[in-house]
C-alpha atoms as a PDB file:
ATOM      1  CA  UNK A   1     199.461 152.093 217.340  1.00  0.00           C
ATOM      2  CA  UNK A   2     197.517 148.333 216.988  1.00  0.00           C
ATOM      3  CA  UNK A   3     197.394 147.217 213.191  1.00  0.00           C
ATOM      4  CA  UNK A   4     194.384 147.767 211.537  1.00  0.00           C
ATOM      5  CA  UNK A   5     192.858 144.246 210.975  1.00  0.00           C
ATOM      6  CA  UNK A   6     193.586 142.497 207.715  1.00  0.00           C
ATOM      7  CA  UNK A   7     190.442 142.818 205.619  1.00  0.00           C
ATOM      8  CA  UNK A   8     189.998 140.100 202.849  1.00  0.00           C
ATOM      9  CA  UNK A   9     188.164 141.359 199.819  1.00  0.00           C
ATOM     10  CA  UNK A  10     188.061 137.805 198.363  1.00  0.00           C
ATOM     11  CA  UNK A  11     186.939 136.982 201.548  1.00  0.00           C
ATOM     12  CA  UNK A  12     183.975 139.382 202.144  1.00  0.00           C
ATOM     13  CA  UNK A  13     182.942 138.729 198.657  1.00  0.00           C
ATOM     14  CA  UNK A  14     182.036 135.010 199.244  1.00  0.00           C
ATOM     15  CA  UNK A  15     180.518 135.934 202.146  1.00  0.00           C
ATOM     16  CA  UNK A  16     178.097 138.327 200.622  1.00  0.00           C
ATOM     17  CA  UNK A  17     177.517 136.087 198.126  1.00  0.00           C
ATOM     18  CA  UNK A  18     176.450 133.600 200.203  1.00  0.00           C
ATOM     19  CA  UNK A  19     173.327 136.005 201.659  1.00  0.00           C
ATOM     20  CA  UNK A  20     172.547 136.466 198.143  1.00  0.00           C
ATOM     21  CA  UNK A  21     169.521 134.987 196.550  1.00  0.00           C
ATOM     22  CA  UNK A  22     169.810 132.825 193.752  1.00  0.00           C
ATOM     23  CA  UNK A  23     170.055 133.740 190.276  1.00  0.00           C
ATOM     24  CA  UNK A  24     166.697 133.164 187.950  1.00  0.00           C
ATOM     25  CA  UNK A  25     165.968 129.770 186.941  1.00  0.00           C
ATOM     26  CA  UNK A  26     166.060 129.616 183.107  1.00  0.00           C
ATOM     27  CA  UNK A  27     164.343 127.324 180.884  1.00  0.00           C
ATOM     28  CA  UNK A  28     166.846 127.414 177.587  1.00  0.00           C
ATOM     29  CA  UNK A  29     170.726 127.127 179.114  1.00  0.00           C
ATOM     30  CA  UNK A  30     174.131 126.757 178.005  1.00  0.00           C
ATOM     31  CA  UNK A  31     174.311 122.463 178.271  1.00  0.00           C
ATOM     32  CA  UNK A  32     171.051 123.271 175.352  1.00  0.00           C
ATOM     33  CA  UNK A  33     173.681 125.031 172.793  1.00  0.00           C
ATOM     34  CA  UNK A  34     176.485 122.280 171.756  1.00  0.00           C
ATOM     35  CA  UNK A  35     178.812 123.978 170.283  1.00  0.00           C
ATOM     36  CA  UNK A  36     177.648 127.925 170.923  1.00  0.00           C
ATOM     37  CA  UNK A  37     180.129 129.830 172.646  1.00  0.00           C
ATOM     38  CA  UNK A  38     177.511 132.001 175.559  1.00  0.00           C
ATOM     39  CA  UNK A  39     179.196 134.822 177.691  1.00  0.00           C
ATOM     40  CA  UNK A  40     178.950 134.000 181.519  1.00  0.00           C
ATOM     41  CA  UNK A  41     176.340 136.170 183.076  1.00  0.00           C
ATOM     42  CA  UNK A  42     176.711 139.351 185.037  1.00  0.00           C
ATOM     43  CA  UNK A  43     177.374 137.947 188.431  1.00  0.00           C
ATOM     44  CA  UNK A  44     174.723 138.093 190.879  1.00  0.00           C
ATOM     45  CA  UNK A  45     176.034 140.932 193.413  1.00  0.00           C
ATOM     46  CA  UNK A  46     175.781 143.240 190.326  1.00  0.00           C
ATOM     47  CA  UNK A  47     172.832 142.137 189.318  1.00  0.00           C
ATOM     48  CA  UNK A  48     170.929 142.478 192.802  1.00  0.00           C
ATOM     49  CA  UNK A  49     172.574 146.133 192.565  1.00  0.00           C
ATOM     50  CA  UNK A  50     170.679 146.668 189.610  1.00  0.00           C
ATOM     51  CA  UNK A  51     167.702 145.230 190.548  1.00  0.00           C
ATOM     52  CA  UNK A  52     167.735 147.954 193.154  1.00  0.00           C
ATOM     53  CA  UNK A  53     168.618 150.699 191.397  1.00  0.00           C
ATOM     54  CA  UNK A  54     165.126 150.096 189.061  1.00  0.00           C
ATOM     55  CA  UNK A  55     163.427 149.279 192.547  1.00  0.00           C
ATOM     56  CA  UNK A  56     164.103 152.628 193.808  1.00  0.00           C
ATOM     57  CA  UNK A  57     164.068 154.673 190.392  1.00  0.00           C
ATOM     58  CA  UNK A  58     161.514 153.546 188.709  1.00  0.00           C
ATOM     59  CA  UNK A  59     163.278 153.458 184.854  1.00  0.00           C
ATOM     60  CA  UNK A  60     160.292 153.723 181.916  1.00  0.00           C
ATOM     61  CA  UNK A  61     163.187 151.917 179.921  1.00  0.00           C
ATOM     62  CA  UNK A  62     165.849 150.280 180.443  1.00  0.00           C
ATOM     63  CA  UNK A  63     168.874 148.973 177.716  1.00  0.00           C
ATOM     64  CA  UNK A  64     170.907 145.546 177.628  1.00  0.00           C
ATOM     65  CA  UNK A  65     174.081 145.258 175.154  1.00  0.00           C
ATOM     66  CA  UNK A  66     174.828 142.051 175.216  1.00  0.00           C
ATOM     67  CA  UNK A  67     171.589 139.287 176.192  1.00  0.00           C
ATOM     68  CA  UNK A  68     173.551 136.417 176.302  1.00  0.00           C
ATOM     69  CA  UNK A  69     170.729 133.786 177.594  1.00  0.00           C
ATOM     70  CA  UNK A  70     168.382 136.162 179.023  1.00  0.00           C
ATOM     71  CA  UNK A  71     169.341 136.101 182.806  1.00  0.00           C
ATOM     72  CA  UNK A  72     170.014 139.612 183.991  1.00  0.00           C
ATOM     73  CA  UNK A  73     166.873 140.222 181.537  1.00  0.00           C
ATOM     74  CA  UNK A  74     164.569 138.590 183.363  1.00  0.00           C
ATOM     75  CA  UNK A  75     165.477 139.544 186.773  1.00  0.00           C
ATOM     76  CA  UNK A  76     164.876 143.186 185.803  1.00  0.00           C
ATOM     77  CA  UNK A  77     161.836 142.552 183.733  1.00  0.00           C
ATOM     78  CA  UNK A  78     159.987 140.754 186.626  1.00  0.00           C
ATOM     79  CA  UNK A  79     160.308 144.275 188.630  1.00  0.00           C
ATOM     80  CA  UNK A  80     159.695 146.321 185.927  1.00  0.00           C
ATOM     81  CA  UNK A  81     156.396 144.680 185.086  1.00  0.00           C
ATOM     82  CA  UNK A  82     155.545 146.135 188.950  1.00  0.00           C
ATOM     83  CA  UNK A  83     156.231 149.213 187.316  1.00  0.00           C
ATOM     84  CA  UNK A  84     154.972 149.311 184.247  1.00  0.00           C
ATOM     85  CA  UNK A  85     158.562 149.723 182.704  1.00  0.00           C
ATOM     86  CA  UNK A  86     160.462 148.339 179.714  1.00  0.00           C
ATOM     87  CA  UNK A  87     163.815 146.211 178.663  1.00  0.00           C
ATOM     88  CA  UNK A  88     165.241 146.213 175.530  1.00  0.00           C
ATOM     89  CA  UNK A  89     168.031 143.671 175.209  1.00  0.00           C
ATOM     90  CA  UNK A  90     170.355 143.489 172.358  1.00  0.00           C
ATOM     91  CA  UNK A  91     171.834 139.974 171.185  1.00  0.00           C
ATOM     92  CA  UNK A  92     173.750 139.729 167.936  1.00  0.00           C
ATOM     93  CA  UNK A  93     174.492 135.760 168.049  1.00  0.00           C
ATOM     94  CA  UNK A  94     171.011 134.114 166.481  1.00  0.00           C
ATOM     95  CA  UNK A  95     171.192 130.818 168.656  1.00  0.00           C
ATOM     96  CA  UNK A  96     171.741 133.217 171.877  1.00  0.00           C
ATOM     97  CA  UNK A  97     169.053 135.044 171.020  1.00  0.00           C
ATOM     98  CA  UNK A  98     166.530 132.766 170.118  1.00  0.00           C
ATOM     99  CA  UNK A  99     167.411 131.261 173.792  1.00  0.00           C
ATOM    100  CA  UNK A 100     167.372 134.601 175.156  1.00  0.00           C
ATOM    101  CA  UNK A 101     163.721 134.803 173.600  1.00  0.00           C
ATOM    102  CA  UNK A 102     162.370 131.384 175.243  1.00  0.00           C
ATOM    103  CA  UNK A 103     163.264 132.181 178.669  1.00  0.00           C
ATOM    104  CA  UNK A 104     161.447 135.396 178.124  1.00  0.00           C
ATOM    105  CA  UNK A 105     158.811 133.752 176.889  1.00  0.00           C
ATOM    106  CA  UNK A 106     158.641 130.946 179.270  1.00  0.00           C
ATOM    107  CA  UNK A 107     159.056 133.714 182.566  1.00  0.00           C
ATOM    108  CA  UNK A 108     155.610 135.498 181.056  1.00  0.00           C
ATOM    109  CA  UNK A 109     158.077 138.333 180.667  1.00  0.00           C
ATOM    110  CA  UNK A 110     156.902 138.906 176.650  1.00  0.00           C
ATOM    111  CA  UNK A 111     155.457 142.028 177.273  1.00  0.00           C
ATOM    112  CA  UNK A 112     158.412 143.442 179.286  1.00  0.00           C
ATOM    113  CA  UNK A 113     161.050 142.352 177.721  1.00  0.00           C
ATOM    114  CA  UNK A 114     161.846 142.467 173.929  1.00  0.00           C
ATOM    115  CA  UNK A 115     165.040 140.885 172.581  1.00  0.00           C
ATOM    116  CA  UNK A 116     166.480 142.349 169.264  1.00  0.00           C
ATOM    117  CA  UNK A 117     168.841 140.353 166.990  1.00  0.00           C
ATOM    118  CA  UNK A 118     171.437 142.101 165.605  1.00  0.00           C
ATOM    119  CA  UNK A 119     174.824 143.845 166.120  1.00  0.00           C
ATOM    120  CA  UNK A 120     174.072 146.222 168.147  1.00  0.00           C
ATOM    121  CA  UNK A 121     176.838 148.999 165.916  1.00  0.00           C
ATOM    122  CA  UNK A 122     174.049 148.757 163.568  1.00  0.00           C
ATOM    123  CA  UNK A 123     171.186 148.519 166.204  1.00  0.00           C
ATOM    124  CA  UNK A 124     172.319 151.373 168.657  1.00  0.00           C
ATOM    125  CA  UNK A 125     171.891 154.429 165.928  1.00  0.00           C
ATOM    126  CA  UNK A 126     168.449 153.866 165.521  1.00  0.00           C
ATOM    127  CA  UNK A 127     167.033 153.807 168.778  1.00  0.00           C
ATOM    128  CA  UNK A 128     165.814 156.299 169.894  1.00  0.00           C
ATOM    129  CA  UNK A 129     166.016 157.209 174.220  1.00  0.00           C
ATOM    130  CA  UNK A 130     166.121 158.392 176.608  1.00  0.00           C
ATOM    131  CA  UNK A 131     166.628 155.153 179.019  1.00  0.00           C
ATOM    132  CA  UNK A 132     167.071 155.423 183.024  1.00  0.00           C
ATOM    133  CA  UNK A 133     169.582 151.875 183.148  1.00  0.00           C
ATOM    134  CA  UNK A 134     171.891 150.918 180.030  1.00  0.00           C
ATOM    135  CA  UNK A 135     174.019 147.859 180.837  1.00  0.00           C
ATOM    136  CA  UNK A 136     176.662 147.178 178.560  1.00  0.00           C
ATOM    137  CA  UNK A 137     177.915 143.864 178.733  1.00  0.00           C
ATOM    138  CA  UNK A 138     178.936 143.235 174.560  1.00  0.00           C
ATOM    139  CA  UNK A 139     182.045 142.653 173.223  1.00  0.00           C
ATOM    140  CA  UNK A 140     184.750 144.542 174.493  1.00  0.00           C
ATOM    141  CA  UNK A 141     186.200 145.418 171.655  1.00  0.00           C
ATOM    142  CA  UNK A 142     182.782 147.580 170.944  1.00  0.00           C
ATOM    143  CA  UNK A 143     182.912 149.345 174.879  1.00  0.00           C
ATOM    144  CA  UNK A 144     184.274 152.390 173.413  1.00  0.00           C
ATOM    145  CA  UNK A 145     183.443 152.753 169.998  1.00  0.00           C
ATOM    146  CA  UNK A 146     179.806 152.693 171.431  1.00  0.00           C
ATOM    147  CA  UNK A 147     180.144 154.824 174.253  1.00  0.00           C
ATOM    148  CA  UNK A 148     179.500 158.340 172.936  1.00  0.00           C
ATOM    149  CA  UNK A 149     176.022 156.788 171.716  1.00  0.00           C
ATOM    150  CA  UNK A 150     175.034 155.079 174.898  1.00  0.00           C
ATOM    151  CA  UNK A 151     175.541 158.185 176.971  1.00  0.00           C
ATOM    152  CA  UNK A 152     173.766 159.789 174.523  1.00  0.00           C
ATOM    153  CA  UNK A 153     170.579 157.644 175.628  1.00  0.00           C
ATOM    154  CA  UNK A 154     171.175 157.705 178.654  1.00  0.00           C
ATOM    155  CA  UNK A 155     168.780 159.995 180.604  1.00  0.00           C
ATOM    156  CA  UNK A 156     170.343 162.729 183.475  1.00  0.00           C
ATOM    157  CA  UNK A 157     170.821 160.884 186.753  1.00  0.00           C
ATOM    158  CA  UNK A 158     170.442 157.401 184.925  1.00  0.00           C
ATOM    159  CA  UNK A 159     173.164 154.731 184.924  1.00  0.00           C
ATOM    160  CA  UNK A 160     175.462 152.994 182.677  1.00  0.00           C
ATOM    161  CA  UNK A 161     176.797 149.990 183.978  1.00  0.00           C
ATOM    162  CA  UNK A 162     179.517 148.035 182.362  1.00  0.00           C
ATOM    163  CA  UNK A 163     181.342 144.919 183.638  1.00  0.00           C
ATOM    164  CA  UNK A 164     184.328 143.167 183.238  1.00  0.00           C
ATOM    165  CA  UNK A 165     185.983 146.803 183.345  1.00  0.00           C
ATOM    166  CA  UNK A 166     188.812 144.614 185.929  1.00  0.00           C
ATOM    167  CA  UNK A 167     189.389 142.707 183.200  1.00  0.00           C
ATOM    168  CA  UNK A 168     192.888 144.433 183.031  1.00  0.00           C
ATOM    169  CA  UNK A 169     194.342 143.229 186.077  1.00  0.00           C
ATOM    170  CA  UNK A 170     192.829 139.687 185.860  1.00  0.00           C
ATOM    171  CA  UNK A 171     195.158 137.061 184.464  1.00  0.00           C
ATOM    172  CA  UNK A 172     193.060 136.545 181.750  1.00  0.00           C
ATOM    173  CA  UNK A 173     193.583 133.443 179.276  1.00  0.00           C
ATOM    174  CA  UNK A 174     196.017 134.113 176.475  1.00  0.00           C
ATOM    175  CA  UNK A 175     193.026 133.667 173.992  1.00  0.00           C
ATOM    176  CA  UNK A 176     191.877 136.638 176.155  1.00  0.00           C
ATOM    177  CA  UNK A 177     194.273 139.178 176.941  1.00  0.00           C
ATOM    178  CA  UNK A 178     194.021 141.097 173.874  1.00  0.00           C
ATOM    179  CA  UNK A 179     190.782 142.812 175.638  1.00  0.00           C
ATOM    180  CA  UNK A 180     193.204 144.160 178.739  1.00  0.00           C
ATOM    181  CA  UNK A 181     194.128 147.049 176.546  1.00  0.00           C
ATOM    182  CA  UNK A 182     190.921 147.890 175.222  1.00  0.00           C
ATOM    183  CA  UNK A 183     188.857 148.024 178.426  1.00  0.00           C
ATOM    184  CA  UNK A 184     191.798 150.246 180.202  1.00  0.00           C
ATOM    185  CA  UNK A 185     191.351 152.467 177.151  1.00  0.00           C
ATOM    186  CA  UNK A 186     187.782 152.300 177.806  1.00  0.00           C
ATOM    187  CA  UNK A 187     188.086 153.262 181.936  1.00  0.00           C
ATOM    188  CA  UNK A 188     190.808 155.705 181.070  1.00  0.00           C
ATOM    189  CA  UNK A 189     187.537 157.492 178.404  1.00  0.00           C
ATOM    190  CA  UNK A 190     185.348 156.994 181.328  1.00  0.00           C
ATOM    191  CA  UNK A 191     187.533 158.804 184.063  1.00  0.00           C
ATOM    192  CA  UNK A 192     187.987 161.830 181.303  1.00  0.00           C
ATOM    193  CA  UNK A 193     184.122 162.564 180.565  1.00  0.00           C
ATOM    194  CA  UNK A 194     182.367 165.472 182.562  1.00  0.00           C
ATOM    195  CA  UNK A 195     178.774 164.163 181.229  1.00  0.00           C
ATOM    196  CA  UNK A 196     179.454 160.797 183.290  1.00  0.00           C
ATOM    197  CA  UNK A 197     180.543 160.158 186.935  1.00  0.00           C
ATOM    198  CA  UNK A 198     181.811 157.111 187.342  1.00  0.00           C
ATOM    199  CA  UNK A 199     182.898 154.459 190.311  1.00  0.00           C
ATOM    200  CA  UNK A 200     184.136 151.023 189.797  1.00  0.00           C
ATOM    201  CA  UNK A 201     183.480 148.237 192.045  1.00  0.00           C
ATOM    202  CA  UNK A 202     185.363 144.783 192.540  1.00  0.00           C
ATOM    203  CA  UNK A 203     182.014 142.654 191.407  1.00  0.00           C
ATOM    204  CA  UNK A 204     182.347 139.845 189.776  1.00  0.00           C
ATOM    205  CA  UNK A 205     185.275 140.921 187.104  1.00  0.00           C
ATOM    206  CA  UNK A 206     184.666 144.587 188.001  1.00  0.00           C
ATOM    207  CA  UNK A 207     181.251 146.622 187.155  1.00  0.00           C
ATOM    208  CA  UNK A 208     181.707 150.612 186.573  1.00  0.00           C
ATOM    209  CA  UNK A 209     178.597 152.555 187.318  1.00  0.00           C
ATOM    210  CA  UNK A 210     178.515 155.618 185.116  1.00  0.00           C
ATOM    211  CA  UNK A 211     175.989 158.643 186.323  1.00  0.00           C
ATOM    212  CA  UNK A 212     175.025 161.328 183.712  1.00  0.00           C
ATOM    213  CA  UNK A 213     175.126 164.548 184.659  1.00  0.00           C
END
């Protein structure tokens, strides 16, 4: 029986990335913040998922945890404008925020997008949903305290989507590897609910896409 051939995930990866559009040009960046610490943004094979999931269902609202400078923002807002849908984007460093807030403002996207300031423990509890798309993308140490509340927003048949979920087999920085714990604890909760389905992909440092039931 002939071996199979050797498939290269690595491989395929930079391949597909390579047919994938750019990522949205922003006019506040990192090189503008001297000495704020901004999370890298969700990479762009999840983020041309996402744009379309809200292509083909339409979300009224959608929910960010976690703005950093406004990226995956803005590529959702500008096709959610088509459909007369919302983003709300949560941000809880001020700097970030206020950058976050330009390049909204600068992309035309001010009546799409809103970004809130705050920690989003204190944020989530008084918003009210349901949303179609939640992306959670905040600190990791927060994944699972907040996850009985964001599938509580979540509408049936929408999607949570959380990434760096590989973070626990990535040879993470020392400064770092106190999070590979957490987010297994936080895939192991995911794999036990029977309100969410969940797969997880190898995108960027992993995505999980949650469905409620």
């Amino acid at each position: 029986m002939p071996h199979p051939p050797r498939f290269d995930l690595q491989r395929a990866l930079d391949y597909i990335s390579g047919l994938t559009p750019p990522p949205v040009t922003l006019a506040v960046t990192a090189a503008d913040l001297p000495g704020v610490l901004t999370r890298p943004p969700l990479d762009p094979l999840s983020v041309g998922l996402l744009e379309n999931f809200v292509r083909a269902r339409r979300p009224s609202r959608v929910l960010e945890v976690g703005a950093s400078l406004g990226q995956t923002a803005l590529a959702l807002g500008r096709i959610l404008r088509e459909s007369g849908g919302k983003l709300t984007t949560i941000e809880i460093v001020p700097e970030i925020a206020g950058a976050a807030r330009e390049n909204v403002r600068a992309a035309g996207l001010a009546d799409v997008v809103e970004v809130v300031l705050g920690d989003a423990n204190a944020v989530l509890p008084d918003l009210a949903g349901p949303f179609g798309l939640i992306l959670q993308d905040s600190e990791k140490d927060d994944y699972l305290p907040q996850l009985d509340r964001l599938a509580g927003l979540l509408e049936t048949g929408g999607w949570l989507v959380t990434d760096d979920v590989l973070f626990p087999v990535i040879d993470l920085p020392e400064t770092a590897r106190h999070w590979q714990p957490v987010v297994d604890a936080y895939n192991r909760a995911l794999r036990r609910r029977t309100d969410l389905d969940t797969v997880w992909l190898p995108l960027g440092y992993g995505i999980a896409v949650s469905v409620k039931l």
